[in-house]
Each structure stands twice: as structure tokens, then as C-alpha cells.
Protein backbone atom coordinates (compact mmCIF):
# COMPACT_ATOMS: atom_id res chain seq x y z
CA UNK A 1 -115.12 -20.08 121.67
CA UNK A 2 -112.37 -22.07 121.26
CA UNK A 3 -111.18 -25.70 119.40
CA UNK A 4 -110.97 -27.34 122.51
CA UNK A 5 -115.01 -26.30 123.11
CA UNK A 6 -115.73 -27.32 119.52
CA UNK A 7 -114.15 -30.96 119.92
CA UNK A 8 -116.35 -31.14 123.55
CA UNK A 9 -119.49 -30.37 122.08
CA UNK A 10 -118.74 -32.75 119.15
CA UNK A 11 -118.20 -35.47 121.36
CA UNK A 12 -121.19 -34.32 123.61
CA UNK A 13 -123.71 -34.29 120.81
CA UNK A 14 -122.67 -37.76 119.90
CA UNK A 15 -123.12 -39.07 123.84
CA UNK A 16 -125.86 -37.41 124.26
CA UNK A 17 -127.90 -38.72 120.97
CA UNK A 18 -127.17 -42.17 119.53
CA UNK A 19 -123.61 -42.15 119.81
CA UNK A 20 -121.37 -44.70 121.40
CA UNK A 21 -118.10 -44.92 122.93
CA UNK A 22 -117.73 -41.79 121.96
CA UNK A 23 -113.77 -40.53 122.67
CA UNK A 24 -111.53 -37.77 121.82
CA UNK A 25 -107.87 -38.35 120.64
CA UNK A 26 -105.08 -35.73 120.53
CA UNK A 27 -103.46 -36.67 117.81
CA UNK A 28 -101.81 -32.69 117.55
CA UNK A 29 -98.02 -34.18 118.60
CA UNK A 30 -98.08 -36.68 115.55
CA UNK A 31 -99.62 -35.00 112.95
CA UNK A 32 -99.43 -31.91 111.25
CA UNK A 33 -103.06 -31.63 109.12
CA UNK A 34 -105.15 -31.64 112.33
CA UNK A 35 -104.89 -31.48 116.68
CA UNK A 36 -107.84 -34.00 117.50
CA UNK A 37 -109.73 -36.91 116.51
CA UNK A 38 -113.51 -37.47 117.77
CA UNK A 39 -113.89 -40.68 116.92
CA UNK A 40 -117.90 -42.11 117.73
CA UNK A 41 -120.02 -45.38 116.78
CA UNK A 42 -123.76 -45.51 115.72
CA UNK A 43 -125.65 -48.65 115.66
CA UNK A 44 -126.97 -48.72 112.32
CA UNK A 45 -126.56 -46.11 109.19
CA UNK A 46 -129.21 -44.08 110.36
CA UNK A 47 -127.72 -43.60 113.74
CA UNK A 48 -124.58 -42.58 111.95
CA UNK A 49 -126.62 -39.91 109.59
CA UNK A 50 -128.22 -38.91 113.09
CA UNK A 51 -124.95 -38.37 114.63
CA UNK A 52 -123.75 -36.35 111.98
CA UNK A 53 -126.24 -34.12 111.29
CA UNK A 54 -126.37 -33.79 115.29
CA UNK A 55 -122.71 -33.12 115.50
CA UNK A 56 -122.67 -30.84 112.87
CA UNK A 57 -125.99 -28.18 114.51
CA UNK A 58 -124.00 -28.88 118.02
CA UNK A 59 -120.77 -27.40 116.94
CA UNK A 60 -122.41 -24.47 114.66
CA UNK A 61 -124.61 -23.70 117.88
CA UNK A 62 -121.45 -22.40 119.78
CA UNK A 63 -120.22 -20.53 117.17
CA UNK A 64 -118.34 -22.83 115.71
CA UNK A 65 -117.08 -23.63 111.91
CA UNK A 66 -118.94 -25.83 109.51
CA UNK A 67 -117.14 -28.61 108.48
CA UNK A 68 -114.39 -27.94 105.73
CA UNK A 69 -115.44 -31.57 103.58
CA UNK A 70 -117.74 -34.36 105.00
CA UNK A 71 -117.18 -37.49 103.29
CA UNK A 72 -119.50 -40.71 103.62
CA UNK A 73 -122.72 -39.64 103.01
CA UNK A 74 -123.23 -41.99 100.09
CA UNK A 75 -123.50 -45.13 102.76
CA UNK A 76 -122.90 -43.93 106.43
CA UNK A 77 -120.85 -46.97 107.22
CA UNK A 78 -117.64 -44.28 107.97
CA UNK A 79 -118.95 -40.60 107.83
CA UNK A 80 -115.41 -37.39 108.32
CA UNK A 81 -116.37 -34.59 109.45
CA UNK A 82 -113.31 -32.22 108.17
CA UNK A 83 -113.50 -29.28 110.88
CA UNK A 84 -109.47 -28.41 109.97
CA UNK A 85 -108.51 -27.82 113.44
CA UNK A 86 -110.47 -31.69 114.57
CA UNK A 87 -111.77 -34.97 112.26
CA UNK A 88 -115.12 -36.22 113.58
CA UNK A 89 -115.18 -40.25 112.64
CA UNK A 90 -118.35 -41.63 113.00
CA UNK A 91 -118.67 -45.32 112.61
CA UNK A 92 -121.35 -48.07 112.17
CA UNK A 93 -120.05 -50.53 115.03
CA UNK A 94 -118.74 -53.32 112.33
CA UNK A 95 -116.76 -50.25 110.15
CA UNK A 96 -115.08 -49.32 113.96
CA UNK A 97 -113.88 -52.73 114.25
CA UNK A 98 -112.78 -53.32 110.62
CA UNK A 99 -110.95 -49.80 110.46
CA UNK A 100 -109.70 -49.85 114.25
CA UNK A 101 -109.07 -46.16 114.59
CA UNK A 102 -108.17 -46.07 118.15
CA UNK A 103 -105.73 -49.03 117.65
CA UNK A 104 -103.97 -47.19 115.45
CA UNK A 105 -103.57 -44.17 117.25
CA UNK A 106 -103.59 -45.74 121.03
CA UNK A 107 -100.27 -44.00 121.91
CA UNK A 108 -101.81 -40.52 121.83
CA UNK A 109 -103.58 -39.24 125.19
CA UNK A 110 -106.92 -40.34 124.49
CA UNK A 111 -110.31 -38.97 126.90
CA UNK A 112 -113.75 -41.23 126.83
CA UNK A 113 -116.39 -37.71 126.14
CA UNK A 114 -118.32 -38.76 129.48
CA UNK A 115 -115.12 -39.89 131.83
CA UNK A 116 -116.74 -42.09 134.78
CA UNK A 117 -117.06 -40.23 138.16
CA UNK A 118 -114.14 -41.57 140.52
């Protein structure tokens, strides 16, 4: 396995349990501490502990690492998921707002986890 499978199963364990808007950012050209962003929303705090500890059994499932620090586990308003080569942001939906992740990085090549059929 690769990063690149890591970050998609991230991103699918969020869509597929109570994630939303789930999308993946490669923020590899601008910064130097990690390649990609998964950045997810969960509609309350327990949808946000749900998606972590989901994310976290997805990616170790493929063979992949645990996370090198999770922080946010004292509210699970914001939760990182420190993977080194990707950051997993899950968000309560107000904290996405308030923090506006994908505002900030909107000039990186950004995919939705589930693209719509064309």
C-alpha cells in the first residue's frame, strides 16, 4: 500500500459513516511537514469521535500507519489525525465554518472523496 491508498480510505471511512463533505486537499506543493489534507465534518461531537475512531481502524485495515499524534479528543469540536505523510481534520459543522480550512487552502487541487458521476 501506498499514501495515496491511505488518504482514499481515510476519506472513504468518513463518507461512508457519518462523515460529511468529506474532501481531500494536496497541499504537498505548499508545504513541507505533510502532502495531503482530509478534511471531513460530523454533525455533532459524537459523530466526530465516530469518524475518528472509524478513520483510524480504516486506514490500519490496509496496512497502514497509526496516527503519529491525534489531538482533540478532550471536546471533538476539531479532532488531527497526524498520519506524517496526510492530516485528517475532522470538524463539528460550526468548528468547519469558524476555522474555514478549505478557504484557506482553496488554491491547492482539491477532490470531493465521492466525485459525482458525469
Amino acid at each position: 500500500m501506498v499514501v495515496g491508498d491511505w488518504v482514499e480510505a481515510a476519506a472513504a471511512a468518513a463518507e461512508e459513516g457519518p462523515g460529511a463533505d468529506t474532501v481531500i486537499i494536496d497541499v504537498g506543493e505548499v508545504l513541507v511537514i505533510t502532502d495531503h489534507f482530509v478534511i471531513t465534518s460530523g454533525a455533532n461531537t459524537r459523530a466526530v469521535r465516530a469518524l475518528a475512531e472509524r478513520i483510524e481502524e480504516a486506514v490500519d485495515l490496509i496496512g497502514g500507519p497509526k496516527p503519529i499524534c491525534i489531538e482533540g479528543l478532550s471536546d471533538y469540536e476539531w479532532v488531527l489525525m497526524d498520519y506524517g505523510d496526510f492530516v485528517v481534520h475532522i470538524f463539528t459543522a460550526s468548528s468547519r465554518d469558524y476555522y474555514a480550512l478549505d478557504l484557506l487552502w482553496k488554491d491547492c487541487p482539491t477532490l470531493a472523496a465521492n466525485p459525482l458521476p458525469t
